[in-house]
C-alpha atoms as a PDB file:
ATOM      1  CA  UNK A   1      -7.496   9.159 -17.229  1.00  0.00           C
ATOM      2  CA  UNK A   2      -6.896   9.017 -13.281  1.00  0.00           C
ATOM      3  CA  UNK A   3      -3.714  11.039 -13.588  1.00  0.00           C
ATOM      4  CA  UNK A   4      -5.340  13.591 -15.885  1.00  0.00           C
ATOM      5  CA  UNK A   5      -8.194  13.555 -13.123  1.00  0.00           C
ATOM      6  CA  UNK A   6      -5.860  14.107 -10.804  1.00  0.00           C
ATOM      7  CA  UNK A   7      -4.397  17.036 -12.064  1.00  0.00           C
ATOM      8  CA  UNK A   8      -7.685  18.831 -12.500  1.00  0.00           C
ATOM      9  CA  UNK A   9      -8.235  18.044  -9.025  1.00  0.00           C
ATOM     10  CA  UNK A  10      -5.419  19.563  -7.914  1.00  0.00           C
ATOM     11  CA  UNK A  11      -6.657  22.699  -9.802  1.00  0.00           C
ATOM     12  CA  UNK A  12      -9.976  22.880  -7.918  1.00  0.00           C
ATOM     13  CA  UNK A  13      -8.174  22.693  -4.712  1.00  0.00           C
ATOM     14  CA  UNK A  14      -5.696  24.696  -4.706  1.00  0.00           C
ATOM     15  CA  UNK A  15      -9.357  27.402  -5.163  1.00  0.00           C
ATOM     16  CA  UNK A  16     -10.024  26.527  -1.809  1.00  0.00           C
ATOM     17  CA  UNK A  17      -9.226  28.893   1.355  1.00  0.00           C
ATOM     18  CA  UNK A  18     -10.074  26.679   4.276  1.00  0.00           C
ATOM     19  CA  UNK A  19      -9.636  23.332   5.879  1.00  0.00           C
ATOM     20  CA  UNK A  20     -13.160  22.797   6.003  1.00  0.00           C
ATOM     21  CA  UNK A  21     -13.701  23.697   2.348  1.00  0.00           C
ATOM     22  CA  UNK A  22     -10.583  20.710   1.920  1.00  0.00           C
ATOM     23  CA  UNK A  23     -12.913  18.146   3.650  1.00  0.00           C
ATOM     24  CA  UNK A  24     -16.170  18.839   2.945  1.00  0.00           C
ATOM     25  CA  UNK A  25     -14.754  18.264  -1.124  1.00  0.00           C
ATOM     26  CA  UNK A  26     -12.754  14.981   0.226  1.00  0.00           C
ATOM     27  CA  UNK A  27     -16.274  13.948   1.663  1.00  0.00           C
ATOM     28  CA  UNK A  28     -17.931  14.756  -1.422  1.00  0.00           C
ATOM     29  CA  UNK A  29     -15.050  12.467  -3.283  1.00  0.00           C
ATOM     30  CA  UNK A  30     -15.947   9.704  -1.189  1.00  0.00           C
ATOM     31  CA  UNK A  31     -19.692  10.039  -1.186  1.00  0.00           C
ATOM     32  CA  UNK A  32     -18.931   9.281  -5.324  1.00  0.00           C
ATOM     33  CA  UNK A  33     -16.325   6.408  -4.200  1.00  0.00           C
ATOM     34  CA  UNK A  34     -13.416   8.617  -5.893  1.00  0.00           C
ATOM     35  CA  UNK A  35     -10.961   7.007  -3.513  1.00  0.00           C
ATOM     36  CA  UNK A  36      -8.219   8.268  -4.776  1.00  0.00           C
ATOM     37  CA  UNK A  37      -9.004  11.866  -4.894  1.00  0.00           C
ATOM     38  CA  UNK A  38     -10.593  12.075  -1.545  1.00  0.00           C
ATOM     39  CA  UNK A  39      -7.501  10.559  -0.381  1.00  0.00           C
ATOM     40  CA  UNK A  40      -5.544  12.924  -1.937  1.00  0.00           C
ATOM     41  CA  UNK A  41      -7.781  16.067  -0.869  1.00  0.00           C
ATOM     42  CA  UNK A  42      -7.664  14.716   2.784  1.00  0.00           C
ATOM     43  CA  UNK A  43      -3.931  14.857   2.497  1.00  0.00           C
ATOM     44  CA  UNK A  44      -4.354  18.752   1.990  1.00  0.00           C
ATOM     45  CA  UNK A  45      -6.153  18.833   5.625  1.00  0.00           C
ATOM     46  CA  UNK A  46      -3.540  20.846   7.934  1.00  0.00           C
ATOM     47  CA  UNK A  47      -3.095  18.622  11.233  1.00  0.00           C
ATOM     48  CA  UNK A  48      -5.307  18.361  13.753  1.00  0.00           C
ATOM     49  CA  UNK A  49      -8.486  17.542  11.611  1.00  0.00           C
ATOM     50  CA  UNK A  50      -9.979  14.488  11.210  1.00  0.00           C
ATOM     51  CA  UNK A  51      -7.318  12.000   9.951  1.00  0.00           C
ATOM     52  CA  UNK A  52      -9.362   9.178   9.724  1.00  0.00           C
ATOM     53  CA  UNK A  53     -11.057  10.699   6.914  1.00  0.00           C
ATOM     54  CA  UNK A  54      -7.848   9.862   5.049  1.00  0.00           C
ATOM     55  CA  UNK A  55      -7.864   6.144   5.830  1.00  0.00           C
ATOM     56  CA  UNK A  56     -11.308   4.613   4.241  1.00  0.00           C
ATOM     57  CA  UNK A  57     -11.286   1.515   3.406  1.00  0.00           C
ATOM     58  CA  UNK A  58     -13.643   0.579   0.778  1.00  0.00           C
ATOM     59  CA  UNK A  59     -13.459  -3.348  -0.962  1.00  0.00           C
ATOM     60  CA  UNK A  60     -13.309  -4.347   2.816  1.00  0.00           C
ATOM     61  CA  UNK A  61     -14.643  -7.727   2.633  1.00  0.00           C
ATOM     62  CA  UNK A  62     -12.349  -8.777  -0.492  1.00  0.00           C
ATOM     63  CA  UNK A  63      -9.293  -7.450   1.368  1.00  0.00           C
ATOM     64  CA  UNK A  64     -10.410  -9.396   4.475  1.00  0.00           C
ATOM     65  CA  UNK A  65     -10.568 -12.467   2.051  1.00  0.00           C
ATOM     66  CA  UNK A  66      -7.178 -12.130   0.301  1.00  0.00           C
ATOM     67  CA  UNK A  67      -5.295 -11.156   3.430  1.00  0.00           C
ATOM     68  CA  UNK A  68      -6.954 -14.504   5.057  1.00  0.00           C
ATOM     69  CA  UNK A  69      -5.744 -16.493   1.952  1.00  0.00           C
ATOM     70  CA  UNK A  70      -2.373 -14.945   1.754  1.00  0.00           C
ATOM     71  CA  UNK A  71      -1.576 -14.756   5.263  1.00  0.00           C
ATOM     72  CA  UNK A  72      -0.714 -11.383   5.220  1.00  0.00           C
ATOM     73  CA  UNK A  73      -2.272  -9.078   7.880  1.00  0.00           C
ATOM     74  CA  UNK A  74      -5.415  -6.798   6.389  1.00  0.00           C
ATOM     75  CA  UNK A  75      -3.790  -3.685   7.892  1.00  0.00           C
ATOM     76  CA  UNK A  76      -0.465  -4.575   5.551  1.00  0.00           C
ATOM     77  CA  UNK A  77      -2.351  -5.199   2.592  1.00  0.00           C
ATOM     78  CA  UNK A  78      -4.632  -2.343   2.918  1.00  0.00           C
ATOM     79  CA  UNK A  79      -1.469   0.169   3.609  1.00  0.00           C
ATOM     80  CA  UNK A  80      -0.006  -1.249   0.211  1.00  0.00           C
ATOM     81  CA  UNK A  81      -3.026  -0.636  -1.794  1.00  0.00           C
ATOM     82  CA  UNK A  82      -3.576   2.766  -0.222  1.00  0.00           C
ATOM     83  CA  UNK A  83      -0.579   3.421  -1.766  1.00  0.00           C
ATOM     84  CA  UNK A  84      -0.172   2.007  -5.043  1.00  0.00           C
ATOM     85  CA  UNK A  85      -3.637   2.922  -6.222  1.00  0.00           C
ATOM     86  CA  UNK A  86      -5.658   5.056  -3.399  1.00  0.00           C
ATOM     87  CA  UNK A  87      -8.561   2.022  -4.082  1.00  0.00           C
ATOM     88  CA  UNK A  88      -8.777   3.349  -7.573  1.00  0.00           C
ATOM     89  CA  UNK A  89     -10.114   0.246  -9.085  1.00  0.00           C
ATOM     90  CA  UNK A  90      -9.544   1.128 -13.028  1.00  0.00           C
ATOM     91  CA  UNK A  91      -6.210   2.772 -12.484  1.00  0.00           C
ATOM     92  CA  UNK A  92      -3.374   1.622 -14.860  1.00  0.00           C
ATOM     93  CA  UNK A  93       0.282   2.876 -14.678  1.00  0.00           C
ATOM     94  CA  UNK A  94       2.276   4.488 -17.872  1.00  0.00           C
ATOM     95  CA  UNK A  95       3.899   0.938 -17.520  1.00  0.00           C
ATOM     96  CA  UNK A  96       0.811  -1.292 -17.702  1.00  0.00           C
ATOM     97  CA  UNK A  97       0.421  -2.300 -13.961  1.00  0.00           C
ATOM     98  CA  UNK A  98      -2.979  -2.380 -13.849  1.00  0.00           C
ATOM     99  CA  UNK A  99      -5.640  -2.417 -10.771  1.00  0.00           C
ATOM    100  CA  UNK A 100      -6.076  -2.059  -7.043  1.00  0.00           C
ATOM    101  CA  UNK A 101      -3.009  -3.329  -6.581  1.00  0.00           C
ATOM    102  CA  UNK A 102      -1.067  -2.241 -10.001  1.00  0.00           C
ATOM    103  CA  UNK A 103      -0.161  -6.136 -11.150  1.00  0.00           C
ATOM    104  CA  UNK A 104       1.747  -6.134 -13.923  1.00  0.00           C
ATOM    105  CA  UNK A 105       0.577  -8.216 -16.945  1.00  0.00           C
ATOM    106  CA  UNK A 106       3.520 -10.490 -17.192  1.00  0.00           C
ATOM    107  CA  UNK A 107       3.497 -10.816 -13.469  1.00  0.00           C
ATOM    108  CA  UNK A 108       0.128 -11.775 -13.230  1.00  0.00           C
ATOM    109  CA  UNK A 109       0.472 -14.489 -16.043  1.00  0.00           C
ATOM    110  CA  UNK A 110       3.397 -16.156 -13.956  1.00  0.00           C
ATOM    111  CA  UNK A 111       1.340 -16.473 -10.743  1.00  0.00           C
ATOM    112  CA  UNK A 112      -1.835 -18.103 -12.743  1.00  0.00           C
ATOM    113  CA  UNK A 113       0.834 -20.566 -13.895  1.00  0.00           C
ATOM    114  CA  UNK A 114       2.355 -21.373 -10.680  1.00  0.00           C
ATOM    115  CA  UNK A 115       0.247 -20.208  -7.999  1.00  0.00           C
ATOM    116  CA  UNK A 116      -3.114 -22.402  -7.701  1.00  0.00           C
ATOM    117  CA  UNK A 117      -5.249 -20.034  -5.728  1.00  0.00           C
ATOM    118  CA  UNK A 118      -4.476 -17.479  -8.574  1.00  0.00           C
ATOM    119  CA  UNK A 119      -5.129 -19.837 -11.561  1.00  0.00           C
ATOM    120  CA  UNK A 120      -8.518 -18.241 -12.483  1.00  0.00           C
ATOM    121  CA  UNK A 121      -7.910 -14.721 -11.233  1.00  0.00           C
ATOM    122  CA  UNK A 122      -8.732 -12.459 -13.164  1.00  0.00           C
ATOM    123  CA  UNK A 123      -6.262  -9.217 -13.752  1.00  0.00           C
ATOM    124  CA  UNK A 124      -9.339  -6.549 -14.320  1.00  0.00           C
ATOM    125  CA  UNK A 125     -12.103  -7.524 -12.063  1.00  0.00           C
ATOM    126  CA  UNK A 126     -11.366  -6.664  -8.226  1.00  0.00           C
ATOM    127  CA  UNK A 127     -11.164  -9.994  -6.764  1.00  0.00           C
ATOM    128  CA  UNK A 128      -8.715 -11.419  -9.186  1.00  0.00           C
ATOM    129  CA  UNK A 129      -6.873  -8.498  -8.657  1.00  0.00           C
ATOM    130  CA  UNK A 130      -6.676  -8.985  -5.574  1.00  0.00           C
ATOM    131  CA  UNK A 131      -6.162 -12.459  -5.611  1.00  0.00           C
ATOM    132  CA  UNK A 132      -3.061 -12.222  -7.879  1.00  0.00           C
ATOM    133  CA  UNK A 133      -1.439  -9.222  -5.750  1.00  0.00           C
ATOM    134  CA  UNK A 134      -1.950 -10.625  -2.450  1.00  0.00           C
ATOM    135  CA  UNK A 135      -0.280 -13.381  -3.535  1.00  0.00           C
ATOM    136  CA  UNK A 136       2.796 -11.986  -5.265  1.00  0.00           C
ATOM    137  CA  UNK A 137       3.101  -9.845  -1.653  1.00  0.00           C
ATOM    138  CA  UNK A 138       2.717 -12.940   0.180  1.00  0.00           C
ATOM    139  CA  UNK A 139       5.969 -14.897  -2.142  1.00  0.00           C
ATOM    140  CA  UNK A 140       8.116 -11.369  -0.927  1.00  0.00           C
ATOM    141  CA  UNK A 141       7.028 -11.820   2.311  1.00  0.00           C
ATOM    142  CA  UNK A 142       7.874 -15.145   2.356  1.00  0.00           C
ATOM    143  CA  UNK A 143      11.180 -14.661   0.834  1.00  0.00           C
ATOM    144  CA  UNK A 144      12.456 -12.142   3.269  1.00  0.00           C
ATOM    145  CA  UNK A 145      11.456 -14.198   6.471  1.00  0.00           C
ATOM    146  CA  UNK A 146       8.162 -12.595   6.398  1.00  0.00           C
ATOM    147  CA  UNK A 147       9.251  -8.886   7.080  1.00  0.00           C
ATOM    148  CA  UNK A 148       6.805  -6.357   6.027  1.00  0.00           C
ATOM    149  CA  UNK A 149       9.592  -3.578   5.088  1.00  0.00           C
ATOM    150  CA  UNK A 150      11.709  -5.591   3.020  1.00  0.00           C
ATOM    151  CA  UNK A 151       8.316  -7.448   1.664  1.00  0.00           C
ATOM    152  CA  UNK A 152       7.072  -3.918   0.655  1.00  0.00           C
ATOM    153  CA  UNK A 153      10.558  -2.782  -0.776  1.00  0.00           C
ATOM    154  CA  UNK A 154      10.499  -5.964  -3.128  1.00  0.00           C
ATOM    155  CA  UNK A 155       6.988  -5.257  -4.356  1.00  0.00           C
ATOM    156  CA  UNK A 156       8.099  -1.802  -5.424  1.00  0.00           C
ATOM    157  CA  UNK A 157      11.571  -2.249  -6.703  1.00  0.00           C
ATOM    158  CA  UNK A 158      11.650  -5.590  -7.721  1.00  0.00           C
ATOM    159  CA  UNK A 159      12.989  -8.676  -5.060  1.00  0.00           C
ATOM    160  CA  UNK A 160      16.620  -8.444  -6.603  1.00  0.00           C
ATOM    161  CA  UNK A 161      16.947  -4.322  -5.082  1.00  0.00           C
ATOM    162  CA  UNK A 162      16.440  -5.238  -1.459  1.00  0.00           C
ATOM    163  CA  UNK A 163      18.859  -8.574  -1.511  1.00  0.00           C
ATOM    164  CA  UNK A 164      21.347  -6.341  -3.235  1.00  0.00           C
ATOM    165  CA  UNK A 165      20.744  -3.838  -0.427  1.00  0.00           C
ATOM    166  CA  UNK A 166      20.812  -6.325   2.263  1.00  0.00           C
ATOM    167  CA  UNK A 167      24.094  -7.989   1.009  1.00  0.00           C
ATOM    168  CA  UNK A 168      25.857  -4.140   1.116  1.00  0.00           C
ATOM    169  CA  UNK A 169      24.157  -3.267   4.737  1.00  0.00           C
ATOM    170  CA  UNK A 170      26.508  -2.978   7.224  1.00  0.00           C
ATOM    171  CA  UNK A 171      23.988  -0.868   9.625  1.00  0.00           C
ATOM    172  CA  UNK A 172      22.071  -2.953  12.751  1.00  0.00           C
ATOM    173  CA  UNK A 173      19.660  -6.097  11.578  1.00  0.00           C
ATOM    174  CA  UNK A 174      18.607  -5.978  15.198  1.00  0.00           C
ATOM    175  CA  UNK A 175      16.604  -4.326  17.553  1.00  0.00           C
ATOM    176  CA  UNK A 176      14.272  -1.233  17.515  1.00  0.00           C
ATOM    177  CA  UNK A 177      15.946   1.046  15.096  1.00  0.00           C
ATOM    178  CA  UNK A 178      17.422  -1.716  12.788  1.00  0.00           C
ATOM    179  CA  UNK A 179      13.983  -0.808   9.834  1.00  0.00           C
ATOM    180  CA  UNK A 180      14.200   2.553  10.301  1.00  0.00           C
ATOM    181  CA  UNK A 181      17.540   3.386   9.938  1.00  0.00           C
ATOM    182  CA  UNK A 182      17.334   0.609   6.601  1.00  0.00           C
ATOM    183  CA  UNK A 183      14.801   2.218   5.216  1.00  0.00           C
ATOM    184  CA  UNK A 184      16.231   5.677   5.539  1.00  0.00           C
ATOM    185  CA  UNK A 185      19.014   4.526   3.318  1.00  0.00           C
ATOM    186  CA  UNK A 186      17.268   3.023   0.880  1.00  0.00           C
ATOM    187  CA  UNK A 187      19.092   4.207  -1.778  1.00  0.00           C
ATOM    188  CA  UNK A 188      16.448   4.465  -4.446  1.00  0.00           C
ATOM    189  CA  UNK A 189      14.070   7.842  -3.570  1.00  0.00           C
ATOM    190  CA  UNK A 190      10.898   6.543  -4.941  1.00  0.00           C
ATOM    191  CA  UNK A 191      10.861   3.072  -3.272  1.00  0.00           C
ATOM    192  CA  UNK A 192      12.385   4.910   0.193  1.00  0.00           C
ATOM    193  CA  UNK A 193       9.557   6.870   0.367  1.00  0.00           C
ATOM    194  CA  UNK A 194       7.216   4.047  -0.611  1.00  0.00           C
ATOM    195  CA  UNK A 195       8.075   1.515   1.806  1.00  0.00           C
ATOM    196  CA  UNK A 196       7.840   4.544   4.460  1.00  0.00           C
ATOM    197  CA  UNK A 197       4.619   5.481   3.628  1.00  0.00           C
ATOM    198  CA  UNK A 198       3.123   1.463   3.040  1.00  0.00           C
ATOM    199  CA  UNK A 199       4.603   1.017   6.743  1.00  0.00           C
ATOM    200  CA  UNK A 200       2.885   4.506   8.068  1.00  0.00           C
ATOM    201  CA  UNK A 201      -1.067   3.790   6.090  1.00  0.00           C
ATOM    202  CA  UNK A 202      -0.013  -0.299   8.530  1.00  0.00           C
ATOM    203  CA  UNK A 203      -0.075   1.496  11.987  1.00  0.00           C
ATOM    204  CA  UNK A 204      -2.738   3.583  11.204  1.00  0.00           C
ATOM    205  CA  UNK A 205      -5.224   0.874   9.390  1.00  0.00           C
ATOM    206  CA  UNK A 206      -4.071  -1.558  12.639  1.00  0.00           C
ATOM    207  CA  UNK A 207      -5.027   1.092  14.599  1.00  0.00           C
ATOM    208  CA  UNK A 208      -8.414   1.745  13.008  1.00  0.00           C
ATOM    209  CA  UNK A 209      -8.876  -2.090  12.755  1.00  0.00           C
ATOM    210  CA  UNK A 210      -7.595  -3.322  15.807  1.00  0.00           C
ATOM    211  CA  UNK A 211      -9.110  -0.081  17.524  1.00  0.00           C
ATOM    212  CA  UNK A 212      -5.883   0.505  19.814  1.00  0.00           C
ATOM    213  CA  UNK A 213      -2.955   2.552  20.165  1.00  0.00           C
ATOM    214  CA  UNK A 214       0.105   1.112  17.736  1.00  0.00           C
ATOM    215  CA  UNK A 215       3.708   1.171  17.550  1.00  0.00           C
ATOM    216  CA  UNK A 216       6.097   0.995  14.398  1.00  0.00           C
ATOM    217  CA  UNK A 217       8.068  -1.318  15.683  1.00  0.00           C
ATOM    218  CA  UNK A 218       6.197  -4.702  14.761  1.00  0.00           C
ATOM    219  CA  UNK A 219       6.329  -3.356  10.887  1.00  0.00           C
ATOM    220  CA  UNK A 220       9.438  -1.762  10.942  1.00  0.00           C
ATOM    221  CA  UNK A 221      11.719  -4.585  11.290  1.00  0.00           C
ATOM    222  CA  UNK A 222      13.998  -6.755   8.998  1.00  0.00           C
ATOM    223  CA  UNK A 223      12.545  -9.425  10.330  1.00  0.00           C
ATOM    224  CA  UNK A 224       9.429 -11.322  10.415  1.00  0.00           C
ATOM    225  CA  UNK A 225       6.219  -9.690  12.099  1.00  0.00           C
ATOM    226  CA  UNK A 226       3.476 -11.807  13.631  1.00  0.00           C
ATOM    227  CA  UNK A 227       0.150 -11.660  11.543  1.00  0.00           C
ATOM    228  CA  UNK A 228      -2.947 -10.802  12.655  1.00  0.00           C
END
């Protein structure tokens, strides 16, 4: 339904002649919590506009709660869900990864079986949805030393891809450049791109949250970041 949506919206834009016709629509998306396709429409909006119009962040308080549970920061988790779902609530995958944050049905079954905070979650509503990805990010997290690349990379390919990366990587581990220059060679397109665009929606929801300048460097890294 939301990819069939999708498509039409594309449609409609591409009608469109001017940046301001672009964001008034996106504004109109958002006025009917459409997430995804304001997202998507504010995309469209040539530089220089209003970027923040691209980074809402509706379900606030429940990502504030999960993040606080999890221990993951709320810029991280929001920047993942941007991503995998543009806040589209009843979004479900060709796969059947369902949700805010597309949690897999066999996934989510494991973590109500080992996970106590996630015993009662439930898959379809948005808390337990929540609940149950927050805390599947948190175990990558936790598994790579609590880096928010290779925590993002696992999420998306699975945690097996990045230790088979990792074990083959004979670029820098270290220092500044070290994520970048991993992520660049991440060898599979879809999940490069995803883990660059997860780390790009961080800065700018730590920016909007934090309400100062960022860097990339603090979520870049193959190492662990400080939460907050």
């Amino acid at each position: 339904m939301y990819y069939d949506a999708l498509s039409e919206w594309d449609h409609d834009l591409s009608t469109l002649s001017t940046p301001g016709q672009i964001k008034a629509t996106a504004r109109m998306a958002f006025q009917q919590q459409a997430w995804l396709l304001g997202i998507h429409a504010s995309s469209l909006i040539p530089h220089g506009g209003d970027w923040r119009q691209g980074y809402v962040l509706p379900y606030a308080d429940e990502i504030s709660g999960a993040a606080n549970q999890t221990g993951l920061r709320r810029a991280f988790l929001a920047g993942l869900i941007r991503q995998e779902s543009g806040f589209a609530f009843g979004i479900r995958s060709d796969v059947g990864a369902q949700g805010l944050m597309q949690v897999m049905p066999a996934t989510a079954e494991w973590l109500q079986s080992h996970i106590p905070a996630a015993a009662d979650a439930d898959l379809h509503s948005i808390r337990g949805n929540l609940v149950l990805g927050s805390n599947y990010l948190s175990l990558q997290q936790q598994s790579f030393g609590g880096s928010e690349l290779l925590a993002a990379a696992a999420y998306n390919a699975g945690p097996g891809a990045p230790k088979r990366w990792l074990g083959r990587w004979d670029g820098p581990t270290q220092g500044p450049w070290a994520g970048p220059i991993f992520t660049a060679n991440i060898p599979y397109r879809q999940t490069r791109h995803y883990v660059q665009s997860v780390l790009t929606n961080t800065i700018i929801y730590a920016a909007i949250l934090d309400r100062q300048a960022q860097t990339i460097w603090p979520q870049w890294q193959l190492k662990a970041t400080t939460p907050g």
